[in-house]
PDB file of N, CA and C in Angstrom:
ATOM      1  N   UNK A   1     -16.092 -17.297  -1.193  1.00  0.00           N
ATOM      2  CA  UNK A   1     -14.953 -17.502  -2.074  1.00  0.00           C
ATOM      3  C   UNK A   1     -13.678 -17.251  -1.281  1.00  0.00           C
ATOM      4  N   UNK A   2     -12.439 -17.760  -1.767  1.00  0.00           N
ATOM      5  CA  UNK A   2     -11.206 -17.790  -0.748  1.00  0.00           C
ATOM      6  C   UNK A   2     -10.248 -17.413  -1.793  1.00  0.00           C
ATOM      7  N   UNK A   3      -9.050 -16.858  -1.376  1.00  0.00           N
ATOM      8  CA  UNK A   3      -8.074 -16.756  -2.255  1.00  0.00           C
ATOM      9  C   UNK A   3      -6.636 -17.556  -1.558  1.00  0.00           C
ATOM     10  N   UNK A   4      -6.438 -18.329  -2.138  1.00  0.00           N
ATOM     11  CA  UNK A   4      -5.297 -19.479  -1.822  1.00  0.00           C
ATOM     12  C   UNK A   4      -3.648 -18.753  -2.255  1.00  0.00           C
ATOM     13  N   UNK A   5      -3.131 -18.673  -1.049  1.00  0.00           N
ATOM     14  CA  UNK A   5      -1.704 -17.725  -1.602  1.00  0.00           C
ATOM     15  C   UNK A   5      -0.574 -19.324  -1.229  1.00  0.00           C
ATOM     16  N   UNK A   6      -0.085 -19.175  -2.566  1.00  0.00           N
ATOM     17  CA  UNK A   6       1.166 -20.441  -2.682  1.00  0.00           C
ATOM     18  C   UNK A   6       2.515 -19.445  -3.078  1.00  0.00           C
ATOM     19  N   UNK A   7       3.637 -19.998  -1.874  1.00  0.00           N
ATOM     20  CA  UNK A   7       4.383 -19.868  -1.967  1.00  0.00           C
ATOM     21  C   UNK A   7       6.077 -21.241  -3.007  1.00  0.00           C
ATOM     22  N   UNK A   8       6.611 -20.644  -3.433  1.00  0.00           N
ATOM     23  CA  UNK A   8       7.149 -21.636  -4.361  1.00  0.00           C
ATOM     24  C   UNK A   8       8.702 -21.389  -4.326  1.00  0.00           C
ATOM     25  N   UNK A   9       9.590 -22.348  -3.265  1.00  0.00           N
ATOM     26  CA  UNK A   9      10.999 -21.951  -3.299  1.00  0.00           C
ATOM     27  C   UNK A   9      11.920 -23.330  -3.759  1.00  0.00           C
ATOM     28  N   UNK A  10      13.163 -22.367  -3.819  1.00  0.00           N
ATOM     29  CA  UNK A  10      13.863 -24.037  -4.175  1.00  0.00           C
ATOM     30  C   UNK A  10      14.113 -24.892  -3.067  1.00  0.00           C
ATOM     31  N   UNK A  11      14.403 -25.940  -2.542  1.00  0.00           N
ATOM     32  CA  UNK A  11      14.918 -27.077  -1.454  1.00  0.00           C
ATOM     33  C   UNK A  11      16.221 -26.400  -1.215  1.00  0.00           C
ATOM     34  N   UNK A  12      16.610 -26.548  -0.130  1.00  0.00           N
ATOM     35  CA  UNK A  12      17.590 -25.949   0.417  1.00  0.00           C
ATOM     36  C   UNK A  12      18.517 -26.984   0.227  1.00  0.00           C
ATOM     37  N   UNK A  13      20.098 -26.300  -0.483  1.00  0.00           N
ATOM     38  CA  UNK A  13      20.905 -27.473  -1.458  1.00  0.00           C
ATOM     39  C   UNK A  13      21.086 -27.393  -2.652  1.00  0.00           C
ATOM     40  N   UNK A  14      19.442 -26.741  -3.253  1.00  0.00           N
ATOM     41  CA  UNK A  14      19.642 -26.290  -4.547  1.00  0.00           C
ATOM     42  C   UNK A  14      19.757 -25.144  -5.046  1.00  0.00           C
ATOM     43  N   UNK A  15      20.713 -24.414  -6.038  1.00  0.00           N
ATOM     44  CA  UNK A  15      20.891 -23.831  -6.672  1.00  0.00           C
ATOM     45  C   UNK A  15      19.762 -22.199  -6.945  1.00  0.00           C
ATOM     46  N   UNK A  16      19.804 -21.209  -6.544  1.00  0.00           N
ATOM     47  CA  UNK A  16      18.895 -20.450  -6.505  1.00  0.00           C
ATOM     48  C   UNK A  16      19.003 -19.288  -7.438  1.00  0.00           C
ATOM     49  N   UNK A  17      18.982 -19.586  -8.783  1.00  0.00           N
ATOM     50  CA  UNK A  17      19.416 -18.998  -9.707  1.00  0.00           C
ATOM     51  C   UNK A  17      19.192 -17.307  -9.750  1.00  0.00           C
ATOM     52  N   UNK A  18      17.846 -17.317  -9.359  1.00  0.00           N
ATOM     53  CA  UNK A  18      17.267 -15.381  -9.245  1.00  0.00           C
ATOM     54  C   UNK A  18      18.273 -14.662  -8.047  1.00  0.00           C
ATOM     55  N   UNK A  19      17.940 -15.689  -6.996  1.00  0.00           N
ATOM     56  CA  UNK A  19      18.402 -15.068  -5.764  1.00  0.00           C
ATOM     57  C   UNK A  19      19.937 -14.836  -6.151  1.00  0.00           C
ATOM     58  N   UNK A  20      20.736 -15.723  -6.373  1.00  0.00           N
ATOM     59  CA  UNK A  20      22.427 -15.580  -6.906  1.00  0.00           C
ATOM     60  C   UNK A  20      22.455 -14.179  -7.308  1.00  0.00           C
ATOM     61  N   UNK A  21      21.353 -14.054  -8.688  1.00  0.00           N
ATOM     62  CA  UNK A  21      21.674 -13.195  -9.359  1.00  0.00           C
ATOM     63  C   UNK A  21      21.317 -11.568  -8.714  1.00  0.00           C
ATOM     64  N   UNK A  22      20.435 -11.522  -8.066  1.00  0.00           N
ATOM     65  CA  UNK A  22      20.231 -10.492  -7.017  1.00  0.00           C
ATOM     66  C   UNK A  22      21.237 -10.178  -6.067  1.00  0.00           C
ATOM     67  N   UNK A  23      21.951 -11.285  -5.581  1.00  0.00           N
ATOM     68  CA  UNK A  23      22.885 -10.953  -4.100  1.00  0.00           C
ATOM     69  C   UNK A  23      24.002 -10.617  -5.267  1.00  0.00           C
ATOM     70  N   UNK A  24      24.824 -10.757  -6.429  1.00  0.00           N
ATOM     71  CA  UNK A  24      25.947 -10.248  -7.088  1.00  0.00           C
ATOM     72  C   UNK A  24      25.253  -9.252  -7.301  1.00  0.00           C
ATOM     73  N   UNK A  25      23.850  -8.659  -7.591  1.00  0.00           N
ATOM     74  CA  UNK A  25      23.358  -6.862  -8.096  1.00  0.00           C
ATOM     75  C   UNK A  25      23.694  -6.230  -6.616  1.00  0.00           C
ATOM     76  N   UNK A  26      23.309  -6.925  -5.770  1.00  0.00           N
ATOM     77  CA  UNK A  26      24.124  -5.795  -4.358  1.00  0.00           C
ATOM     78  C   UNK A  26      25.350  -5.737  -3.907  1.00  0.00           C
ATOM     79  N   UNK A  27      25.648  -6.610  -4.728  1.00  0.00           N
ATOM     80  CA  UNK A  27      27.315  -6.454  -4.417  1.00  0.00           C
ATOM     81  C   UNK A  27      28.001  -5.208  -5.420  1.00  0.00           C
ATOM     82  N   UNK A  28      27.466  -5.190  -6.151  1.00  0.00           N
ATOM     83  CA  UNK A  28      27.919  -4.330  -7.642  1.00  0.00           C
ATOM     84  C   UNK A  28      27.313  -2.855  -7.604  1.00  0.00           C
ATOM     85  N   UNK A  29      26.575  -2.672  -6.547  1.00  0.00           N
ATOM     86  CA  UNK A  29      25.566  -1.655  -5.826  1.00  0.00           C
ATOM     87  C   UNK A  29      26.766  -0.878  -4.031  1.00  0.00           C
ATOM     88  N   UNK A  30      27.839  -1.830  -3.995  1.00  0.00           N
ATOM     89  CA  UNK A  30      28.996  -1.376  -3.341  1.00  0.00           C
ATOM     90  C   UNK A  30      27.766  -1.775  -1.266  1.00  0.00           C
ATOM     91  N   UNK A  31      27.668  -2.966  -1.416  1.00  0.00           N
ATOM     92  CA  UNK A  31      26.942  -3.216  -0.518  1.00  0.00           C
ATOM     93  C   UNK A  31      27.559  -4.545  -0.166  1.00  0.00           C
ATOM     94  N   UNK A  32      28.978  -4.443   0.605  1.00  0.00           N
ATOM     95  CA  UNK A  32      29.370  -5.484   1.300  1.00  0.00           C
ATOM     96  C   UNK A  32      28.709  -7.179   1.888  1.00  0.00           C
ATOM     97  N   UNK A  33      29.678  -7.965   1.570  1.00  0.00           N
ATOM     98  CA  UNK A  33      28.940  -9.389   1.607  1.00  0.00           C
ATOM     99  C   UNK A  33      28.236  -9.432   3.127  1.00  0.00           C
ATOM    100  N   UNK A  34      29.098  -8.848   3.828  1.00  0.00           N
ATOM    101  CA  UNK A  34      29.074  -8.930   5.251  1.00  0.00           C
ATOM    102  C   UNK A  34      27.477  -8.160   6.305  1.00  0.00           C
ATOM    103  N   UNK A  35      27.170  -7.769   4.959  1.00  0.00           N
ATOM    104  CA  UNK A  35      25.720  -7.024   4.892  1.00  0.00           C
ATOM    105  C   UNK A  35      24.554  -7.591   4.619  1.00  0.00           C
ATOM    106  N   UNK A  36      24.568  -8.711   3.554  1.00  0.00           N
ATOM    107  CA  UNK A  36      24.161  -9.258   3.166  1.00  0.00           C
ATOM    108  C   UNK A  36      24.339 -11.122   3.180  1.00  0.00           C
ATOM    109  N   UNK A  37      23.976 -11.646   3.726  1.00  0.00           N
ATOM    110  CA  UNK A  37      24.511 -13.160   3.322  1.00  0.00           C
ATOM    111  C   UNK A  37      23.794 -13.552   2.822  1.00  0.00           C
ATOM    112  N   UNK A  38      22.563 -13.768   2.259  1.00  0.00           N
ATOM    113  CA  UNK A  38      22.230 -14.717   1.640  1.00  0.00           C
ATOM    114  C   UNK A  38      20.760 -14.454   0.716  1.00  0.00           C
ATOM    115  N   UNK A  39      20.702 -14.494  -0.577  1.00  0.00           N
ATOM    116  CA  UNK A  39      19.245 -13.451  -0.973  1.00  0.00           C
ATOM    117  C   UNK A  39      18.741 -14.922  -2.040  1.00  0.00           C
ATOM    118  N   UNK A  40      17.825 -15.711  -1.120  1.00  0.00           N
ATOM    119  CA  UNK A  40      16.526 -16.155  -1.497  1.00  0.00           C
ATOM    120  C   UNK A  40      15.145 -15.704  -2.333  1.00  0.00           C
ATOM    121  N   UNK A  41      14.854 -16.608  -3.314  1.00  0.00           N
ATOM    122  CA  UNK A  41      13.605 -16.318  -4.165  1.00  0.00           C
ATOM    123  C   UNK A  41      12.552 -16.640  -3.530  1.00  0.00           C
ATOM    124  N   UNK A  42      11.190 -16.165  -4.012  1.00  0.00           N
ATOM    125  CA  UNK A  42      10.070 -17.070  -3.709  1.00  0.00           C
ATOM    126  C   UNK A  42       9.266 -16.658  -4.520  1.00  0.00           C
ATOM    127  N   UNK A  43       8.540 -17.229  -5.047  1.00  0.00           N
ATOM    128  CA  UNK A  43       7.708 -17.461  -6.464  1.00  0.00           C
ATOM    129  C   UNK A  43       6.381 -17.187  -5.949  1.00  0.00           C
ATOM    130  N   UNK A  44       5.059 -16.665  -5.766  1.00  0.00           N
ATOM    131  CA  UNK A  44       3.799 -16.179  -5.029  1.00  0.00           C
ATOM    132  C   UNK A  44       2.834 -16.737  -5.894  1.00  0.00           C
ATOM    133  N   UNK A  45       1.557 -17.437  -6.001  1.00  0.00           N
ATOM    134  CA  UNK A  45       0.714 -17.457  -6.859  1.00  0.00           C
ATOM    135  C   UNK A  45      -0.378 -17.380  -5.827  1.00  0.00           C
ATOM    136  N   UNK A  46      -1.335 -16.722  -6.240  1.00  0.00           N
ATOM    137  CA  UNK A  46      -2.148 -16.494  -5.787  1.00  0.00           C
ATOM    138  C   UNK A  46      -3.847 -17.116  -6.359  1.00  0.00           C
ATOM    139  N   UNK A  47      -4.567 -18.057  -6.165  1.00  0.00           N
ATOM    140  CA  UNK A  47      -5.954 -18.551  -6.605  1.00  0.00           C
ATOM    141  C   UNK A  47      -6.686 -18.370  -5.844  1.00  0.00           C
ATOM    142  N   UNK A  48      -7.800 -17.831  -6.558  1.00  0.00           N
ATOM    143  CA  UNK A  48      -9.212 -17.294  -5.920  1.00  0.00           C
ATOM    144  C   UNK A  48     -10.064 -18.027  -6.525  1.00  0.00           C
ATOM    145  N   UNK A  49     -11.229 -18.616  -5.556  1.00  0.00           N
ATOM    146  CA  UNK A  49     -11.816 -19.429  -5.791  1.00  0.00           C
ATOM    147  C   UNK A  49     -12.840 -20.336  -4.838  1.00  0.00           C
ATOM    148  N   UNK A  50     -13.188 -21.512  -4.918  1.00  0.00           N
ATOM    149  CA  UNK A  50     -13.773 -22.244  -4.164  1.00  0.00           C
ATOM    150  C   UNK A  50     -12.886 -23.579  -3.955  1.00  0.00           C
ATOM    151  N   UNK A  51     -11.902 -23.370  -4.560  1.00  0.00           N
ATOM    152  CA  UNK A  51     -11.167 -25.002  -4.311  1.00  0.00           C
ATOM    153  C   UNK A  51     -10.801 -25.206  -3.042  1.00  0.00           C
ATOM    154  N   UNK A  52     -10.614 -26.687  -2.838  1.00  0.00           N
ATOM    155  CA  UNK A  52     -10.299 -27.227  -0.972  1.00  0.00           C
ATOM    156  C   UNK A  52      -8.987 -27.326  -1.556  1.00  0.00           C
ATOM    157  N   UNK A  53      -8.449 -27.840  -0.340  1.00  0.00           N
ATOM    158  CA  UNK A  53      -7.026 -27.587   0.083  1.00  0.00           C
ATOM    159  C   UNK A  53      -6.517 -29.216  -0.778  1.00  0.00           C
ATOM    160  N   UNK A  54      -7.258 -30.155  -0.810  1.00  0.00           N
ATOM    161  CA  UNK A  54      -6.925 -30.975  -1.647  1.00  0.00           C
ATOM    162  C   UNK A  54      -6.905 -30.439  -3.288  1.00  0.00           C
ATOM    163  N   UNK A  55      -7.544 -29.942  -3.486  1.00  0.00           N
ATOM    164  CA  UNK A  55      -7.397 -29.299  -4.749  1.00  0.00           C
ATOM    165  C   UNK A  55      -6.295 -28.399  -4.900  1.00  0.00           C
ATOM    166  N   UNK A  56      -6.091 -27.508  -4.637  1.00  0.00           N
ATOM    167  CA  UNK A  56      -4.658 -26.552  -3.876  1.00  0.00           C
ATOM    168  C   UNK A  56      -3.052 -27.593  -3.979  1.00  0.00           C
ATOM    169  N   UNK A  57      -3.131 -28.808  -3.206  1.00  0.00           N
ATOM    170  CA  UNK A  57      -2.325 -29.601  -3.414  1.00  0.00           C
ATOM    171  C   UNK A  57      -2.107 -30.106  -5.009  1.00  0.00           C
ATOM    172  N   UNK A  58      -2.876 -30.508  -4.966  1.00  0.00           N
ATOM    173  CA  UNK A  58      -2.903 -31.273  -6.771  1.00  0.00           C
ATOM    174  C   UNK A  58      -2.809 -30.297  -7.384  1.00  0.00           C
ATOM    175  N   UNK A  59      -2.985 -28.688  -7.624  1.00  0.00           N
ATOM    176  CA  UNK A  59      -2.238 -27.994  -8.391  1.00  0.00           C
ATOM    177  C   UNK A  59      -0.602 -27.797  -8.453  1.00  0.00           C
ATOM    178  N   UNK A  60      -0.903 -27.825  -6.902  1.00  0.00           N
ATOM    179  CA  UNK A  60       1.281 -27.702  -6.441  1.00  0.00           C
ATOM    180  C   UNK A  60       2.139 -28.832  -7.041  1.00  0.00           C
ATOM    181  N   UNK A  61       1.259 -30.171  -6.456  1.00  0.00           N
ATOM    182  CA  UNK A  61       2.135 -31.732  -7.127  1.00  0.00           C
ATOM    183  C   UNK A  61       2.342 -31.241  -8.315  1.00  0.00           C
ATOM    184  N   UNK A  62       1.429 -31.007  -9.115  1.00  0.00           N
ATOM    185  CA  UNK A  62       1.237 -31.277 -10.361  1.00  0.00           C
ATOM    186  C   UNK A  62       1.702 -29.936 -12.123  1.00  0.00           C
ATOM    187  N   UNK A  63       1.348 -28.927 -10.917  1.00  0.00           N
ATOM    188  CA  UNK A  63       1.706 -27.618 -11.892  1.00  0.00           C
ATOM    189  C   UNK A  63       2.422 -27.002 -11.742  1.00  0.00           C
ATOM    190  N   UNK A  64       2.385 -26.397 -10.051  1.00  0.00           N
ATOM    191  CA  UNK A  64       3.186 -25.106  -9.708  1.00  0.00           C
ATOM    192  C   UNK A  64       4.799 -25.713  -9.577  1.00  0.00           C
ATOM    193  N   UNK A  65       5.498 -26.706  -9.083  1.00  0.00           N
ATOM    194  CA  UNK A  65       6.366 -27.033  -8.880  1.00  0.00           C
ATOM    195  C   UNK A  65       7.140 -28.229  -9.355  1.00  0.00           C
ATOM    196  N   UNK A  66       8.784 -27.798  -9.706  1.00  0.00           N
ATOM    197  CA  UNK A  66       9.312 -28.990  -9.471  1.00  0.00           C
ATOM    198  C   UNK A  66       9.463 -29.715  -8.635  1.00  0.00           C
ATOM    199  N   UNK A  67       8.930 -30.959  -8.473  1.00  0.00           N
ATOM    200  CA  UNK A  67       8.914 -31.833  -7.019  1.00  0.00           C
ATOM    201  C   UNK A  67      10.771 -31.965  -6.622  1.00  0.00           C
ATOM    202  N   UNK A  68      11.504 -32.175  -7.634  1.00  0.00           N
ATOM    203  CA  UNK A  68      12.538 -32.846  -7.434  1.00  0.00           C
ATOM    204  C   UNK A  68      13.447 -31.477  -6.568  1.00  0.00           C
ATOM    205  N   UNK A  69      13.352 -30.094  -7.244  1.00  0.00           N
ATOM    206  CA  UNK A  69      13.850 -29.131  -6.679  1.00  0.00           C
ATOM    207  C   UNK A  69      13.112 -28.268  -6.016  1.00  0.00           C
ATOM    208  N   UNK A  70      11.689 -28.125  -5.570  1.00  0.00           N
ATOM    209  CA  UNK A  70      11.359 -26.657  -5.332  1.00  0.00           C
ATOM    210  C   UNK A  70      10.417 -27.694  -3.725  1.00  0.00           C
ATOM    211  N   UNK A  71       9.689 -26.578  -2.945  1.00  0.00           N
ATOM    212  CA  UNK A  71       9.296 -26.816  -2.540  1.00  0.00           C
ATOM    213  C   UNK A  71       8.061 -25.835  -2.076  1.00  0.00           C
ATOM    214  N   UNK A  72       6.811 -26.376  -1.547  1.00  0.00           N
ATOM    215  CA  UNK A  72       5.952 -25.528  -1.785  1.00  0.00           C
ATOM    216  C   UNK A  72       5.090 -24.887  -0.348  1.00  0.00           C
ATOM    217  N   UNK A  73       4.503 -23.525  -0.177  1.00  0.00           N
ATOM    218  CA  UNK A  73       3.641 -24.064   1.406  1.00  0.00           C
ATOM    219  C   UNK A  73       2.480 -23.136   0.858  1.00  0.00           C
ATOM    220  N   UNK A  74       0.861 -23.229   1.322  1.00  0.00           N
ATOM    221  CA  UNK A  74      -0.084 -22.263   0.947  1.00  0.00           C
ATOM    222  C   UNK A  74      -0.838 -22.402   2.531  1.00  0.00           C
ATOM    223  N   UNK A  75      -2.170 -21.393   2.507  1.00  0.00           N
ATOM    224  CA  UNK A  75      -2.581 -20.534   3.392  1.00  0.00           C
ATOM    225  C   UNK A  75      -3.729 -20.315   2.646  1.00  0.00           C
TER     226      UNK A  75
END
């Protein structure tokens, strides 16, 4: 059995709504921009199982992500 770890971020360009909202909590935490530039999300799912990597895909196309904004990588 294998456990398939998918990672799930937005396309770079788009809008990173969590992360935004995290980098203004360290700012408000008295933690200079100049400290910080830039605070990225990433979404983790983790499946355990017997599925192939084609299977793995067709969950990502199809479930885990917006194609138009996110983008995906697994292991």
């Amino acid at each position: 059995m294998m456990i398939w770890r998918i990672e799930v971020s937005e396309k770079k360009g788009f809008y990173d709504a969590a992360g935004a909202s995290v980098e203004r909590d360290i700012r408000d935490l008295g933690i200079s921009a100049g400290k910080v530039k830039e605070v990225r999300t990433v979404g983790v799912y983790l499946i355990e199982g017997d599925a192939s990597e084609r299977d793995i895909r067709k969950v990502c196309d199809n479930l885990v992500i917006d194609p138009v904004t996110q983008d995906y990588t697994f292991s």
